[in-house]
Structure formats: C-alpha cells, structure tokens
Protein backbone atom coordinates (compact mmCIF):
# COMPACT_ATOMS: atom_id res chain seq x y z
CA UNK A 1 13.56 16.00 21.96
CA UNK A 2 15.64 13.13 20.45
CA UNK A 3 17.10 10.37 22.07
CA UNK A 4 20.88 11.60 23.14
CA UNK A 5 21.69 7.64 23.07
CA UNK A 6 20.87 7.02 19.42
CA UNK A 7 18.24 4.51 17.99
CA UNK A 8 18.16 1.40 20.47
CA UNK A 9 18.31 -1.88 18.90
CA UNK A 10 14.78 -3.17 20.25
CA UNK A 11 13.17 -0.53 17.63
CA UNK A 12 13.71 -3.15 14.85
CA UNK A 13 11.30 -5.08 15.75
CA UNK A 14 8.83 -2.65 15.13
CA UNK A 15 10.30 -1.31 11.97
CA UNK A 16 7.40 -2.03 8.99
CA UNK A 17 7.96 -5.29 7.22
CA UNK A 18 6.46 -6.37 3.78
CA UNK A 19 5.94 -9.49 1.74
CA UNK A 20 6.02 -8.06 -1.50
CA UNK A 21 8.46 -8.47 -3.86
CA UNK A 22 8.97 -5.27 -5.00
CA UNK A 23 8.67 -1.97 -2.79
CA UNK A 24 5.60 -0.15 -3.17
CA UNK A 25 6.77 3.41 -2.78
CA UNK A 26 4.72 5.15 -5.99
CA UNK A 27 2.16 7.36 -5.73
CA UNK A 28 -1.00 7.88 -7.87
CA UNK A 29 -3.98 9.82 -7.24
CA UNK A 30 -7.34 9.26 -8.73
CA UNK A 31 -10.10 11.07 -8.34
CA UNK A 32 -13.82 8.21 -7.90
CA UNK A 33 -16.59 9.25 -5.88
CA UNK A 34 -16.92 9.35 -2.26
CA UNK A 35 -19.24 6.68 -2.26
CA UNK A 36 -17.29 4.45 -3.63
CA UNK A 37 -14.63 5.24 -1.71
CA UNK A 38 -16.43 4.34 1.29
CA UNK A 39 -17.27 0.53 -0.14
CA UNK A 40 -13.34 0.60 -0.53
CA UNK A 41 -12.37 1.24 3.14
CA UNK A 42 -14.73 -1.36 3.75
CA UNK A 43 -12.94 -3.92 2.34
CA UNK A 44 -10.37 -6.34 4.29
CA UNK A 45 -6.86 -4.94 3.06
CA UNK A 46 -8.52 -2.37 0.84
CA UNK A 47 -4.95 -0.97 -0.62
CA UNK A 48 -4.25 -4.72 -2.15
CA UNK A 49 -7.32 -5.24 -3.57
CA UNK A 50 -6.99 -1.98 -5.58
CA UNK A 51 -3.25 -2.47 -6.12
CA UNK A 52 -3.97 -5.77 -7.84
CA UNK A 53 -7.16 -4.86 -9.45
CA UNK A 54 -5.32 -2.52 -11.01
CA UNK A 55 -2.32 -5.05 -12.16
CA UNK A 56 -5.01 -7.57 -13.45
CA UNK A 57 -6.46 -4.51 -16.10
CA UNK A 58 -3.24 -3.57 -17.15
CA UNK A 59 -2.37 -7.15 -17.48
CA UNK A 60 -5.49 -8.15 -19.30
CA UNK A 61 -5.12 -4.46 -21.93
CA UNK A 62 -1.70 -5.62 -23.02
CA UNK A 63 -2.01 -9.03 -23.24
CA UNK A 64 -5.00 -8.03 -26.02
C-alpha cells in the first residue's frame, strides 16, 4: 500500500547518485558466450569496464 503521507524527505539520501557526466540510460544487448560472461561478473565494477572498453574501440575506429 503507499505511503498516505507522501515521499518523506530522509528517502534522498538513498536516492542513486552517479559520477558520470552524462546519464547512462541506453540500452544495448549483445549476445557473447556464457563463459565469458562469467569472467565479466568477475570483474570489480564489471559494467565500467565494458562501458569504456567499448568507448576506447569506437574511439580508436574513428580516429583511423
């Protein structure tokens, strides 16, 4: 059931925060294996490392 009162004001403090500059709210899907997958979610911060591995290739294709 919702809260009659409304949204308190001690929920912003657990609102997500991010340090990027710009929002990441795209989606892509690609389909790899599940094995690598798995080395992936093994990873420390798994979703940045592919974000910017990602940046780097594109970088590095049109910069040739």
């Amino acid at each position: 059931m919702a809260n009659p009162k409304g949204h308190p004001k001690s929920i912003q403090k657990y609102k997500f925060k991010s340090t990027k500059k710009e929002p990441c709210d795209a989606h892509l899907s690609v389909r790899i294996p599940g094995s690598l997958l798995r080395e992936l979610k093994q990873l420390d911060d798994w979703q940045d490392f592919v974000r910017n591995t990602l940046k780097e290739a594109v970088n590095a294709k049109t910069a040739a």
